[in-house]
Protein backbone atom coordinates (compact mmCIF):
# COMPACT_ATOMS: atom_id res chain seq x y z
CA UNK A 1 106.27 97.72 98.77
CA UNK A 2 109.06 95.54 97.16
CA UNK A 3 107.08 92.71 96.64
CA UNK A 4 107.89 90.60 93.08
CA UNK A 5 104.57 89.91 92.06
CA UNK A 6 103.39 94.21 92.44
CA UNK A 7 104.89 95.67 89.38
CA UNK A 8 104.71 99.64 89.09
CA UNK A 9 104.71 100.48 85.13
CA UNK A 10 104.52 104.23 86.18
CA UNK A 11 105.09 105.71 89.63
CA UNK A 12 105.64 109.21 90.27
CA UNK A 13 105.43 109.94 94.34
CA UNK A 14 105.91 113.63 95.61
CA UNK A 15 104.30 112.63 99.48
CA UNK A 16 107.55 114.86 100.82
CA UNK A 17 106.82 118.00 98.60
CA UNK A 18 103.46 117.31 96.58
CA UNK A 19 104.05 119.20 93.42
CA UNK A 20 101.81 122.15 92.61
CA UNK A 21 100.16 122.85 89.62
CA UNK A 22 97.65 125.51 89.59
CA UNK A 23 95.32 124.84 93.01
CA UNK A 24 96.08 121.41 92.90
CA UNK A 25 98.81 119.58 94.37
CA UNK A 26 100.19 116.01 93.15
CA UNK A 27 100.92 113.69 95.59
CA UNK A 28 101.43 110.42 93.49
CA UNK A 29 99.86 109.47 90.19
CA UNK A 30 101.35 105.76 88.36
CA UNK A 31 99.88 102.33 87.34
CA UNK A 32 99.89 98.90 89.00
CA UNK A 33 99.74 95.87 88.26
CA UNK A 34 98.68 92.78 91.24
CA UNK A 35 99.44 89.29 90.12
CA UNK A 36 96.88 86.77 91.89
CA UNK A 37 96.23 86.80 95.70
CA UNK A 38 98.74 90.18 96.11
CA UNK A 39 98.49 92.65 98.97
CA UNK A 40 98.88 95.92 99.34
CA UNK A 41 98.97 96.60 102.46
CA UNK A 42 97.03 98.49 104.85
CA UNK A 43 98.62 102.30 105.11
CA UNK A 44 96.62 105.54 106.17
CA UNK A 45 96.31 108.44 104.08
CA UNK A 46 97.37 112.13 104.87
CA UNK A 47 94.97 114.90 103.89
CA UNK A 48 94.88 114.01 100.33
CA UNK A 49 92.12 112.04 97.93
CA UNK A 50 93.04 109.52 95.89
CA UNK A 51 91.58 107.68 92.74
CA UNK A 52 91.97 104.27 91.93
CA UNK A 53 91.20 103.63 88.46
CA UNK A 54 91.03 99.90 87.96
CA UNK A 55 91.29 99.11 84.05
CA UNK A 56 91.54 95.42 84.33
CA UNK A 57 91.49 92.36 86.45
CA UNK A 58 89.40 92.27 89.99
CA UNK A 59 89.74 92.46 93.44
CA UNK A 60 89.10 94.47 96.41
CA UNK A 61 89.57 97.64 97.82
CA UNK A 62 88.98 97.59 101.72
CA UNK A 63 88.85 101.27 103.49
CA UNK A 64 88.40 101.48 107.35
CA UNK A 65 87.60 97.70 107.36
CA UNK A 66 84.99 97.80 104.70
CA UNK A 67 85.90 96.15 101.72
CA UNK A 68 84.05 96.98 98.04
CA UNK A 69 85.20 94.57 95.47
CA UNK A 70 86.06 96.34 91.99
CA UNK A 71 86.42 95.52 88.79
CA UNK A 72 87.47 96.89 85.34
CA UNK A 73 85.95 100.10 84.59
CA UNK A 74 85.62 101.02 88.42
CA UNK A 75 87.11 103.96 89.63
CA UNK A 76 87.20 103.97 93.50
CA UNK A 77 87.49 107.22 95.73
CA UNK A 78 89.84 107.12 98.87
CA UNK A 79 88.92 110.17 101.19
CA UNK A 80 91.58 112.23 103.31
CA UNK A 81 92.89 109.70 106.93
CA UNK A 82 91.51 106.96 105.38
CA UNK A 83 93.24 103.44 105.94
CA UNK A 84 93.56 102.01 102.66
CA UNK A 85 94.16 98.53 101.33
CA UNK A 86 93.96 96.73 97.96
CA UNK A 87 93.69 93.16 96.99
CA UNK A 88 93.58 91.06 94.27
CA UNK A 89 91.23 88.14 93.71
CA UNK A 90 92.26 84.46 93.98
CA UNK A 91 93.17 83.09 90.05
CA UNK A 92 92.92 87.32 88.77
CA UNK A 93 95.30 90.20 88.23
CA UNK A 94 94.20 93.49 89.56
CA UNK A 95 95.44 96.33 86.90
CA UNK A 96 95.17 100.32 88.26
CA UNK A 97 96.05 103.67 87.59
CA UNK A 98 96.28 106.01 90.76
CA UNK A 99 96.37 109.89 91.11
CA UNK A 100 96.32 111.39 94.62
CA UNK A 101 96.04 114.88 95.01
CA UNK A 102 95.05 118.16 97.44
CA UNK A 103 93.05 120.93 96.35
CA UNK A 104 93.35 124.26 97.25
CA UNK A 105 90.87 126.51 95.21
CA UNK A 106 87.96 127.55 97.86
CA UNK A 107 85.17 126.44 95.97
CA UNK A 108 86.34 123.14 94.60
CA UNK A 109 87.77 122.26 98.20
CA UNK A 110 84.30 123.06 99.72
CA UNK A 111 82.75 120.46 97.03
CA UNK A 112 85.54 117.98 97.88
CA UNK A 113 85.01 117.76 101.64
CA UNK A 114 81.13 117.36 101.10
CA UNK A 115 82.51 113.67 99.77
CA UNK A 116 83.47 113.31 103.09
CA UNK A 117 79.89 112.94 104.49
CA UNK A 118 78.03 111.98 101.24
CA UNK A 119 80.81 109.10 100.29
CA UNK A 120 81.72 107.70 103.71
CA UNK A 121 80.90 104.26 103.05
CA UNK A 122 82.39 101.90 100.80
CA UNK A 123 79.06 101.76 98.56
CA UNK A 124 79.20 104.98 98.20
CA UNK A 125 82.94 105.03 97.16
CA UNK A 126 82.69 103.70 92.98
CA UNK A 127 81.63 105.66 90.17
CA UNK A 128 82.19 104.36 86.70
CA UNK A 129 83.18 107.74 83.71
CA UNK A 130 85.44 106.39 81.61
CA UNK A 131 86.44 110.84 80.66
CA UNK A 132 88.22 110.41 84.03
CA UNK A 133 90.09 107.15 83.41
CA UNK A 134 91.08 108.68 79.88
CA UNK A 135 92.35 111.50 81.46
CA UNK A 136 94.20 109.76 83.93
CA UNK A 137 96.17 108.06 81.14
CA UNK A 138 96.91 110.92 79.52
CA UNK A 139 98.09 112.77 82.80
CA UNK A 140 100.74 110.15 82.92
CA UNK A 141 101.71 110.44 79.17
CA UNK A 142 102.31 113.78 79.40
CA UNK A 143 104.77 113.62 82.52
CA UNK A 144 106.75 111.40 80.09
CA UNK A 145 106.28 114.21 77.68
CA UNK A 146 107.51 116.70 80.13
CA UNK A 147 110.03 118.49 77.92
CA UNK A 148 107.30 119.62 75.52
CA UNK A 149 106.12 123.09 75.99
CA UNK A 150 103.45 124.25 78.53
CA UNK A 151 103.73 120.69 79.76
CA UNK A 152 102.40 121.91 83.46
CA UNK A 153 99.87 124.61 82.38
CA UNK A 154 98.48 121.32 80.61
CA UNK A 155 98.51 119.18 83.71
CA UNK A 156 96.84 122.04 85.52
CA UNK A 157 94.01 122.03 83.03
CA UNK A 158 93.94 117.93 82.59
CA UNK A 159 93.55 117.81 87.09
CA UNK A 160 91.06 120.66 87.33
CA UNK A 161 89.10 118.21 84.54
CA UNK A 162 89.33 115.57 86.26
CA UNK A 163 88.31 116.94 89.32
CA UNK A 164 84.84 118.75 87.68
CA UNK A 165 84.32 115.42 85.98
CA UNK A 166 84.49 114.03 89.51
CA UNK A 167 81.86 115.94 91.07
CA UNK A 168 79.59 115.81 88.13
CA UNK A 169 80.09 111.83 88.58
CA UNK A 170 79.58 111.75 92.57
CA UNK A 171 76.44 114.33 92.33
CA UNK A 172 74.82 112.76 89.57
CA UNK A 173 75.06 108.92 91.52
CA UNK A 174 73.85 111.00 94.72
CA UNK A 175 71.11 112.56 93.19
CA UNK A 176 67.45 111.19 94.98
CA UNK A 177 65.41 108.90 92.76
CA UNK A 178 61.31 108.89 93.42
CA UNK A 179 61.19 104.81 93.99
CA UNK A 180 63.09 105.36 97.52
CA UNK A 181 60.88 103.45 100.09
CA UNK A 182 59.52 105.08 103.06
CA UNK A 183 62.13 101.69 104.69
CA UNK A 184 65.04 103.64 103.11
CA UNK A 185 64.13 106.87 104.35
CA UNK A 186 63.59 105.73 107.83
CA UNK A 187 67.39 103.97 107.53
CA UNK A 188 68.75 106.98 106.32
CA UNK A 189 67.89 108.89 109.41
CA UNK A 190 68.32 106.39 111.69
CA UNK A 191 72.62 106.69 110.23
CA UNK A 192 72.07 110.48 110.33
CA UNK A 193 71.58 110.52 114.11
CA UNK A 194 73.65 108.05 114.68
CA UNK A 195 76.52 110.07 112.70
CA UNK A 196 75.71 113.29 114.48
CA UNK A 197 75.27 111.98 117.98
CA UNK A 198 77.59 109.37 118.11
CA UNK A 199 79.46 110.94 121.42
CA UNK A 200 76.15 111.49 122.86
CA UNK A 201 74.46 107.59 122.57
CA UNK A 202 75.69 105.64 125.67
CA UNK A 203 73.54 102.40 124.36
CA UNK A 204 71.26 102.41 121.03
CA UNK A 205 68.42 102.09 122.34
CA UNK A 206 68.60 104.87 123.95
CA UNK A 207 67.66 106.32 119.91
CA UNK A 208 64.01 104.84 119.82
CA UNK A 209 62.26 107.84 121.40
CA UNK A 210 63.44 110.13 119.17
CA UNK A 211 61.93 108.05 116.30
CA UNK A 212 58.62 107.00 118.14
CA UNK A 213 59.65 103.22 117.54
CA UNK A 214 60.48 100.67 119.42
CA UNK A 215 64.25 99.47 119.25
CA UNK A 216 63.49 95.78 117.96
CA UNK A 217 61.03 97.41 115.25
CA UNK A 218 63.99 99.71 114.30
CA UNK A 219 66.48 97.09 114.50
CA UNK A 220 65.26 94.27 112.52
CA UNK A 221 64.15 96.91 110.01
CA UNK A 222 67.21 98.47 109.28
CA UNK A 223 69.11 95.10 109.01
CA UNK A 224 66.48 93.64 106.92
CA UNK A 225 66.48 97.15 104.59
CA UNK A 226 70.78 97.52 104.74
CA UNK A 227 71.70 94.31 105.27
CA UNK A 228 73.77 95.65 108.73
CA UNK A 229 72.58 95.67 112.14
CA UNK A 230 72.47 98.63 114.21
CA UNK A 231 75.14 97.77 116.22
CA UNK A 232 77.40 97.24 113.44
CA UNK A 233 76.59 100.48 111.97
CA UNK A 234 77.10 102.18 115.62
CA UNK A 235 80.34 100.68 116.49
CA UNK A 236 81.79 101.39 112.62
CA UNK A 237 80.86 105.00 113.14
CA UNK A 238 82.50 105.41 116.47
CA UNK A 239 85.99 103.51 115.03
CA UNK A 240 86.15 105.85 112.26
CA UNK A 241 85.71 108.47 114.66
CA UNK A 242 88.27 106.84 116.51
CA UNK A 243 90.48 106.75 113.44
CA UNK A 244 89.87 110.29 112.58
CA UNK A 245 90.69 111.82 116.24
CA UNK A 246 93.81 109.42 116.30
CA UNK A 247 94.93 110.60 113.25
CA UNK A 248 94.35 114.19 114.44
CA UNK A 249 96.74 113.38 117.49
CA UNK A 250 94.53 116.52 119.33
CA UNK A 251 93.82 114.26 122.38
CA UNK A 252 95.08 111.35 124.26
CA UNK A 253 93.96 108.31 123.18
CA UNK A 254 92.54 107.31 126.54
CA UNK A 255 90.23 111.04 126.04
CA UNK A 256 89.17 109.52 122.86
CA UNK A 257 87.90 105.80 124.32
CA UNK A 258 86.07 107.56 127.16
CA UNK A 259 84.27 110.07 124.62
CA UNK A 260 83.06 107.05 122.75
CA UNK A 261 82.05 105.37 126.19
CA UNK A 262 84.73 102.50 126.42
CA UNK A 263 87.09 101.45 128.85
CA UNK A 264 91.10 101.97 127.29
CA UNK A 265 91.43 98.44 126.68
CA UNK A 266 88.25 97.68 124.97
CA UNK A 267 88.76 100.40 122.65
CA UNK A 268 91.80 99.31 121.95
CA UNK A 269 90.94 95.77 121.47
CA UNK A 270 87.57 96.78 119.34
CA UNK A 271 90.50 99.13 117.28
CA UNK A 272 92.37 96.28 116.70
CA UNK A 273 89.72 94.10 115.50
CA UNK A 274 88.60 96.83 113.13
CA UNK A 275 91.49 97.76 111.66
CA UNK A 276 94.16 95.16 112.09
CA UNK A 277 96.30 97.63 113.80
CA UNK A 278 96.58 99.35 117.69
CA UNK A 279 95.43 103.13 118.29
CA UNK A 280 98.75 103.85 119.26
CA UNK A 281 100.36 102.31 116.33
CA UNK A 282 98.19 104.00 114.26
CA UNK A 283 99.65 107.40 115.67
CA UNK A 284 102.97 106.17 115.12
CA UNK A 285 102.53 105.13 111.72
CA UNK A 286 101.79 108.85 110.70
């Protein structure tokens, strides 16, 4: 984006030919700074994850329509085909370090895509471990440093830290405390099913058997205990589906609305809505 008030004070992109070091590939690691108000826009992601390590300033960072605001100290986590945007607050500066990356060893990768269920909504998406922003930094010092011997077998090591450090971070946040309410349980499973049946469920109420409730006691529960309804929940999980199939490009997009149970042009409109941007343009902007 060549817009005056984002300033890049580091920005190393490899999105053509990430480059490899050890079982991890760089896509892009660099810092940012957002004057007031600024926009990065919305763009999807490939098959990479990406940290955003905010170290001053705040804003928000909106993924798949959900937006989490951040602030210094915050390090957010951007899953593979997510659609990613960043914003600054009115009358503050938004200040980040970024490092976006695959994996390839068999066991870290197999940690990594567990994010993909356990951090799949925005409140799930900030941890705060201040080892990773430090070794962030010093990631980027060293590629200005490159010249100095073993520069990459001490990139390799600083990633596969930052990575560990990671899943520590994500696991330990994750881990169940014993003052979860019998509410939150209930919740819990309610998005479970939802997640797991979501091409099955022609209307949500068809979910109340399975629980032995009825809908309007399930309902006004799980907006009272989340703050959601169930129908936002429902139609969130099948636009990310949406997003994820599209993003695919495995079927046609009119396969895709009828799986989810909508005509082609309220999917599309209900696409729209949720992510500022048409199913087909989505494709396109691959």
């Amino acid at each position: 984006m060549n817009d005056p008030k984002t300033r890049y004070h580091f920005n190393n992109q490899y999105f053509a030919a990430p480059l490899p070091f050890g079982h991890i590939h760089l896509v892009q690691i660099g810092r940012r700074y957002c004057a007031p108000t600024d926009i990065i826009a919305a763009h999807p992601h490939r098959s990479w994850l990406e940290l955003t390590v905010v170290t001053g300033g705040e804003g928000s960072v909106i993924t798949n329509g959900e937006p989490r605001a951040v602030c210094a100290g915050d390090i957010y986590l951007s899953l593979p085909h997510d659609i990613h945007e960043i914003k600054a607050d009115r009358g503050k500066r938004l200040e980040y370090d970024f490092f976006s990356f695959s994996c390839f060893d068999p066991i870290l990768d197999r940690e990594l895509k567990a994010l993909e269920t356990t951090c799949r909504h925005s409140a799930d998406r900030v941890i705060r471990d201040e080892k990773i922003s430090n070794l962030v930094k010093t990631a980027m010092m060293e590629f200005s440093e490159s010249d100095q011997p073993y520069s990459k077998e001490l990139l390799g090591d600083i990633f596969h830290a930052i990575l560990v450090y990671l899943l520590r971070a994500v696991g330990n946040a994750k881990r169940p405390t014993s003052h979860v309410s019998e509410a939150e349980i209930l919740c819990m499973q309610l998005m479970s099913y939802i997640d797991t049946h979501i091409f099955s469920i022609r209307q949500l109420s068809d979910i109340a058997p399975h629980f032995h409730y009825h809908y309007g006691y399930l309902s006004g529960l799980f907006r009272k205990t989340t703050g959601k309804t169930l129908s936002e929940y429902y139609k969130h999980c099948k636009m990310e589906t949406a997003r994820i199939l599209l993003l695919e490009e495995k079927i046609r997009i009119g396969e895709i609305a009828e799986k989810l149970h909508y005509s082609l042009y309220s999917f599309s409109k209900a696409f729209k809505a949720t992510y500022g941007i048409s199913p087909k343009a989505m494709q396109m902007s691959r």
